[in-house]
C-alpha atoms as a PDB file:
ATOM      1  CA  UNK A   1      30.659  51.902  80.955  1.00  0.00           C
ATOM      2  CA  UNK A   2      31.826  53.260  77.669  1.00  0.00           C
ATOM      3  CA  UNK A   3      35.662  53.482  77.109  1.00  0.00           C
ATOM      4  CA  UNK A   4      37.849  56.121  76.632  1.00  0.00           C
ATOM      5  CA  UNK A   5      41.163  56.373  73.305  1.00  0.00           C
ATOM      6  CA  UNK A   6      43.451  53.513  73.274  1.00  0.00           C
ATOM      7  CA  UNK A   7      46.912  54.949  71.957  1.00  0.00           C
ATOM      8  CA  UNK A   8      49.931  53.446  71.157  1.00  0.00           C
ATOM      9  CA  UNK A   9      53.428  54.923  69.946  1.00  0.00           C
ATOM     10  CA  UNK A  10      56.547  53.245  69.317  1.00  0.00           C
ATOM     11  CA  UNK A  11      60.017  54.338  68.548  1.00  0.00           C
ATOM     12  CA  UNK A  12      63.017  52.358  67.382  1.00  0.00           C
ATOM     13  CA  UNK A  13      66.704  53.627  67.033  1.00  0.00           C
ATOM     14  CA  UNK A  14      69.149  51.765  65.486  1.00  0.00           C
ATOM     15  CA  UNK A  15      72.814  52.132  65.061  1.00  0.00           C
ATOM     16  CA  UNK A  16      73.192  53.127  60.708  1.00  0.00           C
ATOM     17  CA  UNK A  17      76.701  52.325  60.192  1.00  0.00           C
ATOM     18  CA  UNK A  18      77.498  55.768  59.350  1.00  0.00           C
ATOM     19  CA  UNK A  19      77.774  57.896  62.237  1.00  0.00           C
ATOM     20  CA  UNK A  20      74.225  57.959  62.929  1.00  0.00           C
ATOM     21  CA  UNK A  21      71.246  57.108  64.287  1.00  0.00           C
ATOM     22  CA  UNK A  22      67.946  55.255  62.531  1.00  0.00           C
ATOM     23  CA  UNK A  23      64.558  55.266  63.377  1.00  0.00           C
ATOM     24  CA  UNK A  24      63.172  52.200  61.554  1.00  0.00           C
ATOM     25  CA  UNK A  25      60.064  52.316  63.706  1.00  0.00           C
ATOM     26  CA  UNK A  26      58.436  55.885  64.472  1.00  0.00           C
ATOM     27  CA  UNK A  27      54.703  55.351  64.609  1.00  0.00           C
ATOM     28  CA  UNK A  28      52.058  57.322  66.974  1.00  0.00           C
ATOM     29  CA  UNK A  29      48.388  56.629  66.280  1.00  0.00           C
ATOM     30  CA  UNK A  30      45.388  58.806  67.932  1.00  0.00           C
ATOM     31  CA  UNK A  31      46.749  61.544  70.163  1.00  0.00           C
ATOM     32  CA  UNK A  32      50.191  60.511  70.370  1.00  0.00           C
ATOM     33  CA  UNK A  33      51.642  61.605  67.219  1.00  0.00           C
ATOM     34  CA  UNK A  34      55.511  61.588  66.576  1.00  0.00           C
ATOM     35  CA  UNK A  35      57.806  63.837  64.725  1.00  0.00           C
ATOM     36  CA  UNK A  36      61.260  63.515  63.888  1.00  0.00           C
ATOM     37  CA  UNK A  37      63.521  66.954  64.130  1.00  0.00           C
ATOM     38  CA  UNK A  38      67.280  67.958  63.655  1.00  0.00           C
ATOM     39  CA  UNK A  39      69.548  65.955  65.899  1.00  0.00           C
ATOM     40  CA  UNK A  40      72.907  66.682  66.407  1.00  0.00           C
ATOM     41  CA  UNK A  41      75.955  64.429  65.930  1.00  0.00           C
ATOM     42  CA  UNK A  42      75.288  60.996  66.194  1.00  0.00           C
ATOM     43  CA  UNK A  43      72.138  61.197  68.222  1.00  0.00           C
ATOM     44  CA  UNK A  44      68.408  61.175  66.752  1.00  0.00           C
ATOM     45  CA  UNK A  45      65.468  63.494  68.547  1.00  0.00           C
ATOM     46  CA  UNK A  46      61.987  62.830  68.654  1.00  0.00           C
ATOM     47  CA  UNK A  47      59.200  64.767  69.554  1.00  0.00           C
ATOM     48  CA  UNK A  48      56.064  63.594  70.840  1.00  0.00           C
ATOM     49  CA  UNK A  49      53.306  66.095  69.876  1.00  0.00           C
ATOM     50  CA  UNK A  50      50.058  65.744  71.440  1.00  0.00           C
ATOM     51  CA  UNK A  51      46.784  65.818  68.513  1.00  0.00           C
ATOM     52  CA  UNK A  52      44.099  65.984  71.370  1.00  0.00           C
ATOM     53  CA  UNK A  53      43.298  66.663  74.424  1.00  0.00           C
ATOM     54  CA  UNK A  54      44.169  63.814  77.112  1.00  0.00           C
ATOM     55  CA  UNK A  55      43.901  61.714  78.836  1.00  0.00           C
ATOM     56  CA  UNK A  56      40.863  61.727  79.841  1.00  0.00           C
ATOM     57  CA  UNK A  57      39.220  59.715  81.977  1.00  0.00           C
ATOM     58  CA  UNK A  58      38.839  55.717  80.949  1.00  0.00           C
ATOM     59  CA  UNK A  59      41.886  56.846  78.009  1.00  0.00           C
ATOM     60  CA  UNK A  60      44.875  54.522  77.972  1.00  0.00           C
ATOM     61  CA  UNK A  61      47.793  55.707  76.366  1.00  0.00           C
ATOM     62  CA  UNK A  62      51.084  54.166  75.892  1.00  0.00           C
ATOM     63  CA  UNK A  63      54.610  54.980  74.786  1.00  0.00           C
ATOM     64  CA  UNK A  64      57.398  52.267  73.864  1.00  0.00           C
ATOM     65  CA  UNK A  65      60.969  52.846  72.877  1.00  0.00           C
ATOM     66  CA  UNK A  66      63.841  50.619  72.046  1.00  0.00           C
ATOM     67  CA  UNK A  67      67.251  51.841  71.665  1.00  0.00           C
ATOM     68  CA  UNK A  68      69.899  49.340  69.836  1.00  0.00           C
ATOM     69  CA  UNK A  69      73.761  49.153  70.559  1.00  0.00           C
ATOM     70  CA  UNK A  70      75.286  51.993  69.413  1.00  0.00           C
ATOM     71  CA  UNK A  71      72.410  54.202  68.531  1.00  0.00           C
ATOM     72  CA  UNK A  72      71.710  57.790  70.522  1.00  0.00           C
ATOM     73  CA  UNK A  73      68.354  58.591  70.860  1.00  0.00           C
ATOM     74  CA  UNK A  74      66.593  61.895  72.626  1.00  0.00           C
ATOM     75  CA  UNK A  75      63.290  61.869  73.511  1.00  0.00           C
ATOM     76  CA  UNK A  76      60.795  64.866  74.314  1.00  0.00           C
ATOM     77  CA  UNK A  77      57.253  66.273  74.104  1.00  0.00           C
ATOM     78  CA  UNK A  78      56.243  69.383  72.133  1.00  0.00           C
ATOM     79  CA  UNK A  79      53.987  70.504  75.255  1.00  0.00           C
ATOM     80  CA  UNK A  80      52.792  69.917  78.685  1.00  0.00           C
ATOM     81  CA  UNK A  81      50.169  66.817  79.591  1.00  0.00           C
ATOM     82  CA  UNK A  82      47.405  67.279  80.715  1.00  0.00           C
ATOM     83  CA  UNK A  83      45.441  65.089  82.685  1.00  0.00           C
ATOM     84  CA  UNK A  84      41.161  65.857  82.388  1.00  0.00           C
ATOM     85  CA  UNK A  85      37.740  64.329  83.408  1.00  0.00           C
ATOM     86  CA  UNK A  86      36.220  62.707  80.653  1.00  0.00           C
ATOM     87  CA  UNK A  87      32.733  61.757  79.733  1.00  0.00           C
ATOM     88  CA  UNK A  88      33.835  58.020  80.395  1.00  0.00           C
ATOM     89  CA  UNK A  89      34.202  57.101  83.672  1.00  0.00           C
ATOM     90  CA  UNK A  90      37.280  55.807  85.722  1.00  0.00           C
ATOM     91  CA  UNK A  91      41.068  56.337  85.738  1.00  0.00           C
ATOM     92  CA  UNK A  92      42.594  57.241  82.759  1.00  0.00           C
ATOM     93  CA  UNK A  93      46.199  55.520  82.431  1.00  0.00           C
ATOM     94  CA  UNK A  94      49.602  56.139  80.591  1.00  0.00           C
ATOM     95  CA  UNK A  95      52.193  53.787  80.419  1.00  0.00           C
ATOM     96  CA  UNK A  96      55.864  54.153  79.504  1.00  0.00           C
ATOM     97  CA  UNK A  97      58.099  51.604  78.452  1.00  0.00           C
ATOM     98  CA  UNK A  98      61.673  51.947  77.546  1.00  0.00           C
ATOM     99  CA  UNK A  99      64.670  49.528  76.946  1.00  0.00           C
ATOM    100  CA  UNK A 100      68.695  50.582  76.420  1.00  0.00           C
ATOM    101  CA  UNK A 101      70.742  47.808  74.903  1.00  0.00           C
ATOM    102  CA  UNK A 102      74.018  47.586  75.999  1.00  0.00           C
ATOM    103  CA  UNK A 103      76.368  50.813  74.264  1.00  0.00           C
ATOM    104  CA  UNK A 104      73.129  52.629  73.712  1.00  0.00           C
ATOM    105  CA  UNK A 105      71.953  55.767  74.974  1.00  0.00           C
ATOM    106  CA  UNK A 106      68.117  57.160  75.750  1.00  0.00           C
ATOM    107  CA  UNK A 107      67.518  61.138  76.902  1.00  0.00           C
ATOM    108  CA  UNK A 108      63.248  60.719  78.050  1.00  0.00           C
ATOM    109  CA  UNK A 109      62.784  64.650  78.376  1.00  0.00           C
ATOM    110  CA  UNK A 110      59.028  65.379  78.349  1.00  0.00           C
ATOM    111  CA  UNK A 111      57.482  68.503  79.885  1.00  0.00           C
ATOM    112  CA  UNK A 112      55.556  68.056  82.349  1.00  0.00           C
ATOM    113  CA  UNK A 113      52.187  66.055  83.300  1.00  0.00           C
ATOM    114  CA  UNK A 114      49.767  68.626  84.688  1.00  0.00           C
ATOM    115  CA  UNK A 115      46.574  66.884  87.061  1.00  0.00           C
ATOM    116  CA  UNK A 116      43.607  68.862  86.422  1.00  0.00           C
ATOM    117  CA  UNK A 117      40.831  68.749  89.196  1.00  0.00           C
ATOM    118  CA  UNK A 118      38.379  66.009  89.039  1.00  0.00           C
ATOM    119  CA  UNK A 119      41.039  63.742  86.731  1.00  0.00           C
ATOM    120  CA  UNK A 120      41.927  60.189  87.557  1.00  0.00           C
ATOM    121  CA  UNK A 121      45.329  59.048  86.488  1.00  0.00           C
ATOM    122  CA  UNK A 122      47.750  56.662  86.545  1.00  0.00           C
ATOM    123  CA  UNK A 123      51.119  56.847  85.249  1.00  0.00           C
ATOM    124  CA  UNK A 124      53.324  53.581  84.834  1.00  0.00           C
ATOM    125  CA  UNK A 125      57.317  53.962  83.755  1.00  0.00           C
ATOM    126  CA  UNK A 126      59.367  51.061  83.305  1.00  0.00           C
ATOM    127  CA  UNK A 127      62.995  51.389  82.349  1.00  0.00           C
ATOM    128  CA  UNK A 128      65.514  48.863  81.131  1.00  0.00           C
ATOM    129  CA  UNK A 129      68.930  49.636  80.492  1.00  0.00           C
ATOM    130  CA  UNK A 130      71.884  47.411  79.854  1.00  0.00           C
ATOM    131  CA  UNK A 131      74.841  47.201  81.966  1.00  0.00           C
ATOM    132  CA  UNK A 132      76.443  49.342  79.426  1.00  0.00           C
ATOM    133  CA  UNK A 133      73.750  51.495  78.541  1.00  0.00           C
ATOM    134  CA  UNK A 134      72.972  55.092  79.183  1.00  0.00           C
ATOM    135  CA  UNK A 135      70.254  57.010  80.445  1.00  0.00           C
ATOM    136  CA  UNK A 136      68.821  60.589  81.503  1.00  0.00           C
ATOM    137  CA  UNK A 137      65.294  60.264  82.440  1.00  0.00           C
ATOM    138  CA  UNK A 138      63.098  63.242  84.005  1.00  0.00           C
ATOM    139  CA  UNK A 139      59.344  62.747  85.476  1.00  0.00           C
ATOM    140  CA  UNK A 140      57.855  66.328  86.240  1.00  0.00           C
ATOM    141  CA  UNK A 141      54.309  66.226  87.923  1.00  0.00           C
ATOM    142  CA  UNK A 142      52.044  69.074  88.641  1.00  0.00           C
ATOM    143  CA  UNK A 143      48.855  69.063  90.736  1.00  0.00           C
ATOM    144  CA  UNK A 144      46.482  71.263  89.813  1.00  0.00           C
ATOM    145  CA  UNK A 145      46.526  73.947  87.320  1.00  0.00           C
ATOM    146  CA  UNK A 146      46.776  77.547  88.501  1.00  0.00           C
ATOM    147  CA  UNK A 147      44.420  78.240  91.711  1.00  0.00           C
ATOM    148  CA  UNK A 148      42.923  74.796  91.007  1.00  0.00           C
ATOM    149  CA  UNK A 149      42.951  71.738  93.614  1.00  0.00           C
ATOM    150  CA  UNK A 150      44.323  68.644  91.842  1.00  0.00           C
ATOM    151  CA  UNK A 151      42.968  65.597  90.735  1.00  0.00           C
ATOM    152  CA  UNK A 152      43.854  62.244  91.650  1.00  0.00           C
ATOM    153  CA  UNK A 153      47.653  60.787  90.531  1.00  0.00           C
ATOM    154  CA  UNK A 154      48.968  58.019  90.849  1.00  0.00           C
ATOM    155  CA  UNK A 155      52.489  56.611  89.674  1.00  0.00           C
ATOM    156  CA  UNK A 156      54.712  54.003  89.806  1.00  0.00           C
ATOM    157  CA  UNK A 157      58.569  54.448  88.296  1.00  0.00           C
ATOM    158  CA  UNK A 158      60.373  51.279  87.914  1.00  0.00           C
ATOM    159  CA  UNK A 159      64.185  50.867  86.941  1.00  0.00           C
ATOM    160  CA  UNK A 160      66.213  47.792  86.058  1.00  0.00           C
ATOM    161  CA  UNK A 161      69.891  47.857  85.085  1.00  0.00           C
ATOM    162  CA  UNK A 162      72.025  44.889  83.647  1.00  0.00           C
ATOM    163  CA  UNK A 163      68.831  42.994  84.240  1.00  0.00           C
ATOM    164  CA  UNK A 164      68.807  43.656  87.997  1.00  0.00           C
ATOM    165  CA  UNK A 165      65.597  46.203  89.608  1.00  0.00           C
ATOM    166  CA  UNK A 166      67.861  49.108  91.103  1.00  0.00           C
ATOM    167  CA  UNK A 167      64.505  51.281  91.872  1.00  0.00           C
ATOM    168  CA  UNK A 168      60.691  50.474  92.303  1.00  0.00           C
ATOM    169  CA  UNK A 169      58.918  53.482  93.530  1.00  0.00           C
ATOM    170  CA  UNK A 170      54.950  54.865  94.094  1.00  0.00           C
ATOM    171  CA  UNK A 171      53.626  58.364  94.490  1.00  0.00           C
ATOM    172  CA  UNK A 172      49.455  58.683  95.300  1.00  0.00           C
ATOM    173  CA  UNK A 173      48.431  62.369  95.431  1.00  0.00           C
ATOM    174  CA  UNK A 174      45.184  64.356  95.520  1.00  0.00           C
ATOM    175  CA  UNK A 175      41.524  62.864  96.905  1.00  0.00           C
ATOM    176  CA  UNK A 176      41.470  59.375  97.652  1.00  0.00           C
ATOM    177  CA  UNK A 177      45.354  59.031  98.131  1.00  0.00           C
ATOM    178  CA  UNK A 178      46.780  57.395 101.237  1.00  0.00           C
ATOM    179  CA  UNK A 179      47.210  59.940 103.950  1.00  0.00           C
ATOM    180  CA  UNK A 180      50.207  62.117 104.248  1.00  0.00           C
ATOM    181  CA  UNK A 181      50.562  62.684 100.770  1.00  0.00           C
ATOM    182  CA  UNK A 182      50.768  66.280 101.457  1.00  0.00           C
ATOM    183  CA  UNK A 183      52.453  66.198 104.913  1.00  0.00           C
ATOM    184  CA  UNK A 184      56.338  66.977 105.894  1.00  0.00           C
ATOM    185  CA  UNK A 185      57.311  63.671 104.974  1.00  0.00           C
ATOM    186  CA  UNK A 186      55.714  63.861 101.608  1.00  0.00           C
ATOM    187  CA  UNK A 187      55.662  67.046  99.877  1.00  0.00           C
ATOM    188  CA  UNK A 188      54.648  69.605 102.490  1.00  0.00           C
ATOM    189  CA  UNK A 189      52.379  71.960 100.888  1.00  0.00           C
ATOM    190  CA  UNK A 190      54.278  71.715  97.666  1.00  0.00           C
ATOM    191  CA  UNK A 191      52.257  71.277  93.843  1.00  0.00           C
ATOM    192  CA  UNK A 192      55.582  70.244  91.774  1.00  0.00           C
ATOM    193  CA  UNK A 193      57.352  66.820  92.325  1.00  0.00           C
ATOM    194  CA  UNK A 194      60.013  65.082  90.107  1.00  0.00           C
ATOM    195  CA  UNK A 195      62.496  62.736  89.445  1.00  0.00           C
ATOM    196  CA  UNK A 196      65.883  62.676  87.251  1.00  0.00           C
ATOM    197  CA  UNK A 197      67.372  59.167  87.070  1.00  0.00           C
ATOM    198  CA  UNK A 198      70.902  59.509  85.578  1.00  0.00           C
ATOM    199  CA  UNK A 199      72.540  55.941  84.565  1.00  0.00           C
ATOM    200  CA  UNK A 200      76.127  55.803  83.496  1.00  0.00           C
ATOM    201  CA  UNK A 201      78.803  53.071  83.443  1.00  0.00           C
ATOM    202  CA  UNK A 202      80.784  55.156  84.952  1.00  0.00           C
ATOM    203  CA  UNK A 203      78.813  55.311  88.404  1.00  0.00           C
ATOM    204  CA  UNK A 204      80.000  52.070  89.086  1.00  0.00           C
ATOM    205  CA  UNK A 205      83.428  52.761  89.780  1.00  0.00           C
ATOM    206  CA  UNK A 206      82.758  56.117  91.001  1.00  0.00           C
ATOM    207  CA  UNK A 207      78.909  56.094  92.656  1.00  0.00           C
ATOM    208  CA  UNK A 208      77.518  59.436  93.159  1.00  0.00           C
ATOM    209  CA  UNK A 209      77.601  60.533  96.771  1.00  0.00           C
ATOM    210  CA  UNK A 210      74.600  61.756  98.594  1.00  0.00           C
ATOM    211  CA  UNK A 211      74.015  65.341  99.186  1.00  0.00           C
ATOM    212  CA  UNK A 212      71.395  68.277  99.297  1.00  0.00           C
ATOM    213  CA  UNK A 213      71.136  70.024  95.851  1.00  0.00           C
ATOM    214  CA  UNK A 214      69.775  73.486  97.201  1.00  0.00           C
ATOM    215  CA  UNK A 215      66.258  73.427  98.969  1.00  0.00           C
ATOM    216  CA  UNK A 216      63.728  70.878  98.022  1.00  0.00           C
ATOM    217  CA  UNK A 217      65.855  68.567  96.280  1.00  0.00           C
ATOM    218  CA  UNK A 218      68.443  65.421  97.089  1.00  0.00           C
ATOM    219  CA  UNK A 219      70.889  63.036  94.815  1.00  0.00           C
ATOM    220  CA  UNK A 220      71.023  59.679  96.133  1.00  0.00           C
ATOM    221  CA  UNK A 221      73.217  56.739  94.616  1.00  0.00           C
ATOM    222  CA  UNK A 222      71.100  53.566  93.477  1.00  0.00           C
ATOM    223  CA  UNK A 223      72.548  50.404  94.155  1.00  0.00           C
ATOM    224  CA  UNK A 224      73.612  50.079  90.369  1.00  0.00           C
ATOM    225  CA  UNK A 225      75.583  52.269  88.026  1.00  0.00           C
ATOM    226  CA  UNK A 226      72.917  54.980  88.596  1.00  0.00           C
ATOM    227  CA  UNK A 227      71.897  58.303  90.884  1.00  0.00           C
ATOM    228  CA  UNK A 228      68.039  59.301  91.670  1.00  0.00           C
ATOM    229  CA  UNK A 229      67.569  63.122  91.913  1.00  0.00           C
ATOM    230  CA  UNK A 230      64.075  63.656  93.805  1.00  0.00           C
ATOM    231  CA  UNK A 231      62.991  67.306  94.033  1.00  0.00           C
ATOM    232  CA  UNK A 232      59.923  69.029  94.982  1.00  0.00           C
ATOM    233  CA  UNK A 233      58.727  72.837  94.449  1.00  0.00           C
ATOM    234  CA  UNK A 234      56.184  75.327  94.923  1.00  0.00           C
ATOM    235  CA  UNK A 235      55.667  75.153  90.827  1.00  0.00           C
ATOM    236  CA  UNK A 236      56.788  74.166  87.593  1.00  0.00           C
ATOM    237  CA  UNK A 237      59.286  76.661  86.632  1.00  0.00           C
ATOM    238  CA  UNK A 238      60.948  75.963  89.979  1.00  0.00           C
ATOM    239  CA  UNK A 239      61.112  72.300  89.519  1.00  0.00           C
ATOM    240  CA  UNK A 240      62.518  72.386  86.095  1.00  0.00           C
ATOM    241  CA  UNK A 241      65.119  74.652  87.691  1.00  0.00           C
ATOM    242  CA  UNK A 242      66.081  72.262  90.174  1.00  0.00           C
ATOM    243  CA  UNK A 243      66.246  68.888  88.109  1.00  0.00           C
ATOM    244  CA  UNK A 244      68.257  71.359  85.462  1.00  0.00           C
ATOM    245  CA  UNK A 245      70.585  72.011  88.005  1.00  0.00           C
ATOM    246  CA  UNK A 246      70.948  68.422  89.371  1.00  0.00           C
ATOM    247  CA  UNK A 247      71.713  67.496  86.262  1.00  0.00           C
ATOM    248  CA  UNK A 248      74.315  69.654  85.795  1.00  0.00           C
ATOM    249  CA  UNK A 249      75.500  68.346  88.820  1.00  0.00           C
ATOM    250  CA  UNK A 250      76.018  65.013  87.612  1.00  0.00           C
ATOM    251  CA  UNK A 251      78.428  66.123  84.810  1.00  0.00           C
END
C-alpha cells in the first residue's frame, strides 16, 4: 500500500518584552505552509495557507502550537479544507495539537473542513490550556460539497484545563459510521456541525449558564473555567452565523 504526504507545522509565540508577541518557531513543510500577517496590539496572527490539495487519502497532516506566558497568539486558515480520495488507499488523518501556558492566550479560527464523497478522514484536536490561560477555539465540519453525499469523518476533540480533561468528545459521520449519525439525536438531516470552546478564568467564578442560542445551537458550561457551544445547520454560511453569534454571546 503506498502512502500518502506526511506534513508537519509548528508555531511558537513567545512573550518579547516589549508589548508584543514572537514567533521564534513558524515552520510548515509540504502543504501546510505558514504566513505571518499584521496583528494588532499585543497579539500575533498566523495564517495557515494550504500549497496542495488535501488530504487525501493515506495523507497525515499535523499542526502544533505552543503559546508562552504572556504571549497572544491568533490562529486561522487562508481557505476551506478539503477532504479527497486519493490514489493511496485508507483514511487520511489530521491532527491538532495545541498548548496555553498559564497568562497566555490562543484564538484557533480555521474555516472550515469540507468531506468530499468517497474521502476517509480523521480529525484529532487536543487542547491544553493552563489554569490561567485563554482560549477561543472553533471546529466547523461540512459533509459533502454542494449536491454531493459526504464521505466518511471521523473526529475526536479533546480539552484539558489546569491539567485536568474538562471535555473528550467523538463525532462518526457518512458511510460506515455508527448508526444514527444522521437521526434526531444526531444531526437530523443537517450537513454543517461545529463546536466553539471558549476558556476564560473568569468562568470559574461566574460559569456560563445553559441556554438555547437560536435554533440548532446550545451553550453548555464544562466542568472547568470553560463553555462548549455545539451548533448544527443546514450549511456553512449558517453555521458560521451561529458560532459568530455564540460567541458574541460569551462577551
Amino acid at each position: 500500500m503506498s502512502r500518502g504526504v506526511q506534513a508537519t507545522a509548528r508555531i511558537l509565540a513567545r512573550d518579547d518584552r516589549r508589548g508584543g508577541t514572537s514567533l521564534p518557531v513558524l515552520e510548515g513543510d509540504g502543504p501546510l505552509a505558514l504566513r505571518r500577517t499584521r496583528g494588532s496590539g499585543d497579539e500575533a496572527r498566523v495564517m495557515l495557507v494550504g500549497a496542495m490539495s488535501g488530504p487525501l487519502g493515506g495523507d497525515h497532516f499535523t499542526i502544533e502550537a505552543a503559546v508562552e506566558e504572556g504571549a497572544r497568539l491568533h490562529l486561522g486558515s487562508a481557505a476551506a479544507t478539503i477532504a479527497l480520495p486519493g490514489q493511496a488507499k485508507g483514511e487520511a488523518r489530521y491532527d491538532v495539537r495545541l498548548t496555553v501556558a498559564d497568562g497566555g492566550e490562543l484564538c484557533w479560527l480555521p474555516e472550515q473542513l469540507i468531506s468530499a464523497n468517497g474521502s476517509e478522514l480523521y480529525v484529532s484536536t487536543h487542547v491544553d490550556v493552563g489554569a490561567y490561560g485563554r482560549l477561543v477555539l472553533r471546529e466547523e465540519q461540512v459533509l459533502g460539497r454542494v449536491a454531493e453525499a459526504p464521505g466518511r469523518l471521523s473526529s475526536r476533540l479533546v480539552l484539558r484545563v489546569g491539567g485536568r480533561t474538562v471535555l473528550d468528545q467523538e463525532l462518526a459521520c457518512g458511510p460506515g459510521a455508527p448508526g444514527g449519525w444522521d437521526g434526531p439525536a444526531v444531526l437530523a438531516g443537517h450537513r454543517a456541525v461545529g463546536q466553539l470552546v471558549v476558556v476564560r478564568p473568569e468562568f470559574a467564578a461566574e460559569p456560563v449558564p445553559a441556554r438555547v442560542l437560536g435554533e440548532g445551537a446550545v451553550v453548555m458550561p464544562l466542568a472547568g473555567p470553560a463553555a462548549l457551544v455545539s451548533a448544527v445547520a443546514p450549511d456553512a454560511l449558517r453555521l458560521r452565523r451561529l458560532l459568530d453569534e455564540a460567541l458574541t454571546s460569551l462577551g
